[in-house]
Protein backbone atom coordinates (compact mmCIF):
# COMPACT_ATOMS: atom_id res chain seq x y z
CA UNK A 1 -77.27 -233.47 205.60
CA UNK A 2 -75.03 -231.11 207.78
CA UNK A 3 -73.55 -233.35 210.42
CA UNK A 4 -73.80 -229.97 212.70
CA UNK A 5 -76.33 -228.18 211.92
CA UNK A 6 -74.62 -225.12 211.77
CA UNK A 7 -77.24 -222.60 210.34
CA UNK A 8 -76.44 -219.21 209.71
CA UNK A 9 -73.34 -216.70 209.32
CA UNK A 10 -69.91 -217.18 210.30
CA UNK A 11 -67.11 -215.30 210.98
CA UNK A 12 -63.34 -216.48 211.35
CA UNK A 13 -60.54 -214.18 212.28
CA UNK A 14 -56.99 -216.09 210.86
CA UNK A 15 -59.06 -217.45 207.76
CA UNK A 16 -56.06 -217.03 205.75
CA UNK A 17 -53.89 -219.95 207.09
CA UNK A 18 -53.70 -222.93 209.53
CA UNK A 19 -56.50 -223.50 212.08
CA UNK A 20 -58.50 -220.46 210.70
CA UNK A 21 -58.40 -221.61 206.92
CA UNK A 22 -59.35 -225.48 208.28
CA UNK A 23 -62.02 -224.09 210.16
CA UNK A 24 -63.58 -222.19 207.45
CA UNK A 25 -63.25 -224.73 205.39
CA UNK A 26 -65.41 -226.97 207.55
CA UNK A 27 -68.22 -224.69 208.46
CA UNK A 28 -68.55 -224.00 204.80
CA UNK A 29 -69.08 -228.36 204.71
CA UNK A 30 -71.51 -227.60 207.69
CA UNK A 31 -74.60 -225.29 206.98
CA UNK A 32 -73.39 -222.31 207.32
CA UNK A 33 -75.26 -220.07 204.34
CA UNK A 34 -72.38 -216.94 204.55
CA UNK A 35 -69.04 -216.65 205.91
CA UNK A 36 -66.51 -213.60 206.57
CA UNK A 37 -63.48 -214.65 206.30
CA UNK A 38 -60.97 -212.16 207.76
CA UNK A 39 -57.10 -211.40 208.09
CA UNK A 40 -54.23 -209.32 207.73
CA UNK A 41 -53.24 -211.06 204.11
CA UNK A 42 -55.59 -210.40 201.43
CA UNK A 43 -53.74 -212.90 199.27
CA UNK A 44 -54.45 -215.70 201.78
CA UNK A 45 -58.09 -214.54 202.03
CA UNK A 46 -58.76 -214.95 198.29
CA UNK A 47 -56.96 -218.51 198.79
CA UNK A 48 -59.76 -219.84 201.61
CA UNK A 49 -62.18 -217.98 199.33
CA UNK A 50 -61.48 -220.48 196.16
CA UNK A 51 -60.45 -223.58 198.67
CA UNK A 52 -64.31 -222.94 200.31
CA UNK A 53 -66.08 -222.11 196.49
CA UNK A 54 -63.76 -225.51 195.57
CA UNK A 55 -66.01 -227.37 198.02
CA UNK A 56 -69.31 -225.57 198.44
CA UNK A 57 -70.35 -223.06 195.88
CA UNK A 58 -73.51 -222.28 197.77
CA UNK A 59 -72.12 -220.79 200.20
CA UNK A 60 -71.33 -217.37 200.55
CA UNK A 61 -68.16 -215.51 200.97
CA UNK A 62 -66.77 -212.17 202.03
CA UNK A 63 -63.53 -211.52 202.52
CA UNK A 64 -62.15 -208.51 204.56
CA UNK A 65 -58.82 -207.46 205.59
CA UNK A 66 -58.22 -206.68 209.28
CA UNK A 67 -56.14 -206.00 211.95
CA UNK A 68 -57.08 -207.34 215.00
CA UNK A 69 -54.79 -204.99 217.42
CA UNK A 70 -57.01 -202.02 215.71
CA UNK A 71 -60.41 -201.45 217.34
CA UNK A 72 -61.28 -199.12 214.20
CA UNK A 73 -60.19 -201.73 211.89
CA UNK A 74 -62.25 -204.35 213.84
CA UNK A 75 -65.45 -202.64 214.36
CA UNK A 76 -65.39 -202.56 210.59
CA UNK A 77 -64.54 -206.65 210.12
CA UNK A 78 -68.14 -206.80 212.25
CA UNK A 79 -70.28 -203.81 210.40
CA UNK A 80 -69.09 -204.81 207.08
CA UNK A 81 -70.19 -208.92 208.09
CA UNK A 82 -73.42 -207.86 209.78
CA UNK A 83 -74.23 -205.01 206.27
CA UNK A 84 -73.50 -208.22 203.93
CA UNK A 85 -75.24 -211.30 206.02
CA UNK A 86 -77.74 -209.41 208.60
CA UNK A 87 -75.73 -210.35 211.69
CA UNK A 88 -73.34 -212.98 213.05
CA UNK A 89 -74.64 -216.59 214.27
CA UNK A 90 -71.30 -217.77 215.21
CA UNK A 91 -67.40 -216.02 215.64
CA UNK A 92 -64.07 -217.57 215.89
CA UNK A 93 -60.96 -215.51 216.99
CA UNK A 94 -57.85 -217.05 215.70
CA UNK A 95 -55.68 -214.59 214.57
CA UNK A 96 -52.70 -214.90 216.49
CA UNK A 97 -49.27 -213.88 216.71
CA UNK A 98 -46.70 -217.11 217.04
CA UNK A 99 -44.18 -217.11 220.97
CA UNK A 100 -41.88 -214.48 220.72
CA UNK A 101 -37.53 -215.70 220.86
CA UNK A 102 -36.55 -217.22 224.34
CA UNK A 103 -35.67 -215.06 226.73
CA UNK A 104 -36.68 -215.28 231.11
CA UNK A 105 -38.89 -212.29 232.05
CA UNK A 106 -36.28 -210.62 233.47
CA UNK A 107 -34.73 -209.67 230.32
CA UNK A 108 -37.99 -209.93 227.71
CA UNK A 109 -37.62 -206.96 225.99
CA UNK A 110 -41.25 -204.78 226.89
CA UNK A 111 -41.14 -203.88 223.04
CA UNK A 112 -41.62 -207.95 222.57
CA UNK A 113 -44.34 -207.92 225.37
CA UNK A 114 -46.54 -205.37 223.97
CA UNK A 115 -46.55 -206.71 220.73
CA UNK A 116 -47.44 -210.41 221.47
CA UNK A 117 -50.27 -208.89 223.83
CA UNK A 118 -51.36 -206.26 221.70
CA UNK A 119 -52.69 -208.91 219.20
CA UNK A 120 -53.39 -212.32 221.16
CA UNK A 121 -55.36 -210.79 224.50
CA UNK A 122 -56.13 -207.27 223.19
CA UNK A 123 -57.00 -208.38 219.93
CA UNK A 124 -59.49 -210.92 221.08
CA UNK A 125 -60.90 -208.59 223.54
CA UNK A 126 -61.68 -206.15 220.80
CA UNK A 127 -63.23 -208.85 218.80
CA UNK A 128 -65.53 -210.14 221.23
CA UNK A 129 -66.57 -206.53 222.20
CA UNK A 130 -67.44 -206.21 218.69
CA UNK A 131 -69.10 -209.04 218.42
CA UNK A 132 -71.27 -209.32 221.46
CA UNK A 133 -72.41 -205.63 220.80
CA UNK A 134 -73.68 -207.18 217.04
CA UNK A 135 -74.89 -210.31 219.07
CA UNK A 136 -77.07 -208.03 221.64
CA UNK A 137 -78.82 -206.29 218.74
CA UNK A 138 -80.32 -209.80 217.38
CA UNK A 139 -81.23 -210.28 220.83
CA UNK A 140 -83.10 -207.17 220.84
CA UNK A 141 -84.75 -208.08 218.12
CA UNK A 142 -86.67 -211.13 220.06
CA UNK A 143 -86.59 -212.91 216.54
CA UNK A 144 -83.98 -214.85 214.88
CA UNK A 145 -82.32 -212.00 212.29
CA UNK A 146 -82.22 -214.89 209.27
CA UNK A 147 -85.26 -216.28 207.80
CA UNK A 148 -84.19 -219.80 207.50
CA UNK A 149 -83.47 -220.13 211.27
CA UNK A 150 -85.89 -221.78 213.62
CA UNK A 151 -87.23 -220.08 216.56
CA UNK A 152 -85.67 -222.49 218.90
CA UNK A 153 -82.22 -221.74 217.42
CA UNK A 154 -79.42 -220.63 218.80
CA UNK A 155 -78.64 -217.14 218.81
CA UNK A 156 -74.82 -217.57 218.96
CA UNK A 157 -72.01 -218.77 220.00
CA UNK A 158 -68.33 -217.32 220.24
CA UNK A 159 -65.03 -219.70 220.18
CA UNK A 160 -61.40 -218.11 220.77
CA UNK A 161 -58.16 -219.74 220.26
CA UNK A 162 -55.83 -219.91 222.89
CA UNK A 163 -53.17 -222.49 223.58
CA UNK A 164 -51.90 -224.59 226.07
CA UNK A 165 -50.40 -222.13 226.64
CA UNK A 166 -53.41 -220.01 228.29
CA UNK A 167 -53.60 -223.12 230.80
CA UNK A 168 -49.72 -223.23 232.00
CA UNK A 169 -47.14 -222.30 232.61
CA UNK A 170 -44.29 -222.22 229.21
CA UNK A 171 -40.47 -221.69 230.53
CA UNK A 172 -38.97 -218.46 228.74
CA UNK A 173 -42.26 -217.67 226.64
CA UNK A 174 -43.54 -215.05 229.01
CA UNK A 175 -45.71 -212.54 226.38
CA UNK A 176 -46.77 -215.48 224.76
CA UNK A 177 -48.24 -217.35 228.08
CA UNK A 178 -49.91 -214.28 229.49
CA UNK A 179 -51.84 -213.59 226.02
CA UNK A 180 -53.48 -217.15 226.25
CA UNK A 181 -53.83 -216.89 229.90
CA UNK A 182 -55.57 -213.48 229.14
CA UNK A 183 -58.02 -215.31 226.15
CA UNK A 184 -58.87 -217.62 228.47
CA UNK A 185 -59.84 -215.38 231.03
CA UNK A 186 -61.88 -213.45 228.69
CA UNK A 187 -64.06 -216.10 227.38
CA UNK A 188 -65.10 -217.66 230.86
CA UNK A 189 -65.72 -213.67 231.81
CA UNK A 190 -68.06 -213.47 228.51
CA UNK A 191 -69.73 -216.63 229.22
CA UNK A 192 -70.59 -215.44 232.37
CA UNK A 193 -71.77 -212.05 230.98
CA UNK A 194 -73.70 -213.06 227.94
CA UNK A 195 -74.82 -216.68 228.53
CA UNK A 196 -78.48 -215.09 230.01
CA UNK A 197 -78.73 -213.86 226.23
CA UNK A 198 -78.04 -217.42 224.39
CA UNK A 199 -75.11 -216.07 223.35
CA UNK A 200 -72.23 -219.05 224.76
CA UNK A 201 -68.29 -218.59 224.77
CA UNK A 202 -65.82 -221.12 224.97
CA UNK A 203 -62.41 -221.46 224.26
CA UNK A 204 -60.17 -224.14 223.21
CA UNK A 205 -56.35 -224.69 223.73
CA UNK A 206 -53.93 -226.44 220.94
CA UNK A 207 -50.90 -228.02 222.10
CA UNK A 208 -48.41 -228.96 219.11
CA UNK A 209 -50.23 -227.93 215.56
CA UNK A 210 -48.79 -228.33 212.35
CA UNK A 211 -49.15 -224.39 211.36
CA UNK A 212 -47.79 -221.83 210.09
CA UNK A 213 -46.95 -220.81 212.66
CA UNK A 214 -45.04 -223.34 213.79
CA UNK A 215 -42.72 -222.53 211.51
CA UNK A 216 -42.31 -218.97 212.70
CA UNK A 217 -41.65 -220.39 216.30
CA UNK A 218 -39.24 -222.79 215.29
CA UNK A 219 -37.25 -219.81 213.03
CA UNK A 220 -37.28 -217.82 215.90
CA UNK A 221 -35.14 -220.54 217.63
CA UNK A 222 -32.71 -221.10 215.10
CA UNK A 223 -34.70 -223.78 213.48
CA UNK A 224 -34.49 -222.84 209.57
CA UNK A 225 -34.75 -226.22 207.73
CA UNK A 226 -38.84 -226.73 207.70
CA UNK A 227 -37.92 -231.08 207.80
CA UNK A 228 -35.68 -229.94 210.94
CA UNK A 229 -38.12 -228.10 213.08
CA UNK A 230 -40.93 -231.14 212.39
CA UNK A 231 -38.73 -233.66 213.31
CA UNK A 232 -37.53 -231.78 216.46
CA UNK A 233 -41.33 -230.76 217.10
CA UNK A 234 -42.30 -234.51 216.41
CA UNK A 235 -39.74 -235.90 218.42
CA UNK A 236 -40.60 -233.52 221.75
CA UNK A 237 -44.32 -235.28 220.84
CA UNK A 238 -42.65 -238.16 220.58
CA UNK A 239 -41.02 -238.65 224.11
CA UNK A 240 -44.02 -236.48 226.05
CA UNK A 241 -47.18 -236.74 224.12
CA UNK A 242 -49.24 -240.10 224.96
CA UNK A 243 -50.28 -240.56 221.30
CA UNK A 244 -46.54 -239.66 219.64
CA UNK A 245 -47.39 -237.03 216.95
CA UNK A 246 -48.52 -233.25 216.60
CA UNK A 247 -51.71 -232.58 215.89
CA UNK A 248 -53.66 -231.38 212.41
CA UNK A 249 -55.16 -228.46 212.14
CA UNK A 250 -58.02 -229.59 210.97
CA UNK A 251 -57.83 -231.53 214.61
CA UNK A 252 -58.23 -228.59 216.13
CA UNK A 253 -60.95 -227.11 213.86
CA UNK A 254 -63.35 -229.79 214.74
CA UNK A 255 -63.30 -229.21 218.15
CA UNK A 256 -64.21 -225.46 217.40
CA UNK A 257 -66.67 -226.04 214.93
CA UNK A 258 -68.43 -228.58 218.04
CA UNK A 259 -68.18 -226.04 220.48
CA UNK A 260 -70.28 -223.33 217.90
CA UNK A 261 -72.52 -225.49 216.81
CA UNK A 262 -75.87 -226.62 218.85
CA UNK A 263 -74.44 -230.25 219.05
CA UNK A 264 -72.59 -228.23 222.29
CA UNK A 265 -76.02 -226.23 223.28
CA UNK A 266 -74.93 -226.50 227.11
CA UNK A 267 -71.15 -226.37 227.27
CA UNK A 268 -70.09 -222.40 228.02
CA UNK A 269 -67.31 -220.90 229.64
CA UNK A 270 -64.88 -224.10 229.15
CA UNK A 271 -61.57 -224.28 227.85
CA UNK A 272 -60.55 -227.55 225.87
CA UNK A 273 -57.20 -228.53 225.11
CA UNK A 274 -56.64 -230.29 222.09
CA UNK A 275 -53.12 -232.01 222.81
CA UNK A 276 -53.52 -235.68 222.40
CA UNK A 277 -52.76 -236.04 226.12
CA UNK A 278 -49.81 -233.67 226.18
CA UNK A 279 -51.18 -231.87 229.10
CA UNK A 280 -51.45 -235.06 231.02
CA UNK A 281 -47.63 -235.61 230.70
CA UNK A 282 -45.51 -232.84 230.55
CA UNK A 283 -44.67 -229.48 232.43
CA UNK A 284 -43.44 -227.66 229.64
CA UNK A 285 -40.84 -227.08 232.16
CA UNK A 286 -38.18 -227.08 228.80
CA UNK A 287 -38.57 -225.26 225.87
CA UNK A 288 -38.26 -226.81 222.47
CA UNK A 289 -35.02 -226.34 220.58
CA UNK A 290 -33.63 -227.62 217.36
């Protein structure tokens, strides 16, 4: 029995690696009956895709390469979901570009700006418009678009990823903190918007994840050894995170996979950081270095 219920189609933006893949991975152990997994790396795709078929082999799986700063390229990730499964029960946006090199706003380069933007606050925008404009149809409809779904059941739910990040203020990470800021924004705008149709938005907000990504940050700082930039990461946690560690990604996943699934029926508009504590003790006032 699916400890969340979570009947229906999915859709993850970032399938391919860290909090994206982890998520996928669990809504495939949760109900779901299809799931789109999308990204910009096919080859990471078709890695989910046999992690997921490792696990479940009844459910269903599309992969489809996108690119999240592109609306043409993301009206597609949505069309080619909604031609395979019917429509979309719940979305995750994940994709994400990692903080750009340190440098105060006075002398971030606007090239650097732009990009970060382009893909963590325009890119999520142009998901959720995407989305919602699928998710409005099946409200039309006055009936649930998948046989097997109840007629009390949701009609869906929307999670984005931001960060800490989108809740405070980073020193020297300017791009990066006005993308979150912007996500989080967004989804408390959306929840307002859309929660008259069923359809809920929430966000939540990482602190510290063992990622991917995490790697890219800490290379962008110098940080090349991979045992290096985890001890200096773990050591930060260490000195201002209440429980002493960085988190999982499959930490953060849960709380995602919660917020889409009817267990959180009445929670929309929030944003949850997922931090063990770390926003309780720290102003980020320093930025991590090797």
């Amino acid at each position: 029995m699916s400890l969340l219920s979570l009947k229906g189609i999915a859709l993850v933006t970032g399938a391919g690696s860290g909090i994206g893949r982890a998520l996928s991975i669990l809504l495939a152990q949760n109900g779901v009956q299809g799931i789109a997994l999308a990204d910009k790396n096919s080859v990471a795709i078709a890695e989910t895709e046999k992690m997921i078929k490792g696990l479940n082999t009844n459910v269903e799986v599309l992969g489809l390469v996108v690119d999240v700063a592109q609306p043409a390229s993301v009206d597609k990730m949505v069309a080619d979901t909604v031609s395979r499964f019917g429509g979309i029960n719940y979305a995750a946006n994940i994709a994400g570009l990692p903080p750009p090199k340190d440098y105060p706003i006075s002398q971030m380069p606007i090239e650097t700006y732009d990009k970060i933007c382009s893909v963590n606050s325009r890119g999520v925008f142009l998901c959720m418009q995407s989305q919602l404009r699928a998710m409005e149809k099946q409200h039309q409809q006055r009936q649930p678009p998948f046989p097997y779904l109840g007629e009390d059941a949701e009609r869906a739910a929307i999670v984005n990823v931001a960060s800490l990040a989108g809740i405070a203020g980073v020193a020297r990470m300017s791009p990066y903190v006005s993308s979150k800021h912007a996500v989080v924004g967004l989804t408390k705008t959306a929840a307002l918007e859309y929660g008259s149709l069923g359809i809920r938005v929430n966000a939540v907000c990482p602190g510290y994840i063992e990622t991917p990504m995490i790697g890219d940050f800490l290379s962008q700082r110098g940080v090349t050894e991979a045992d290096k930039g985890m001890k200096a990461l773990q050591s930060h946690a260490g000195t201002a995170n209440p429980m002493g560690r960085i988190g999982k990604p499959e930490e953060v996943a849960e709380a995602c996979a919660w917020l889409l699934s009817p267990r959180a029926s009445y929670v929309n508009g929030v944003a949850i950081p997922v931090d063990g504590g770390l926003m309780s003790a720290t102003s980020f006032s320093k930025p991590v270095t090797g």
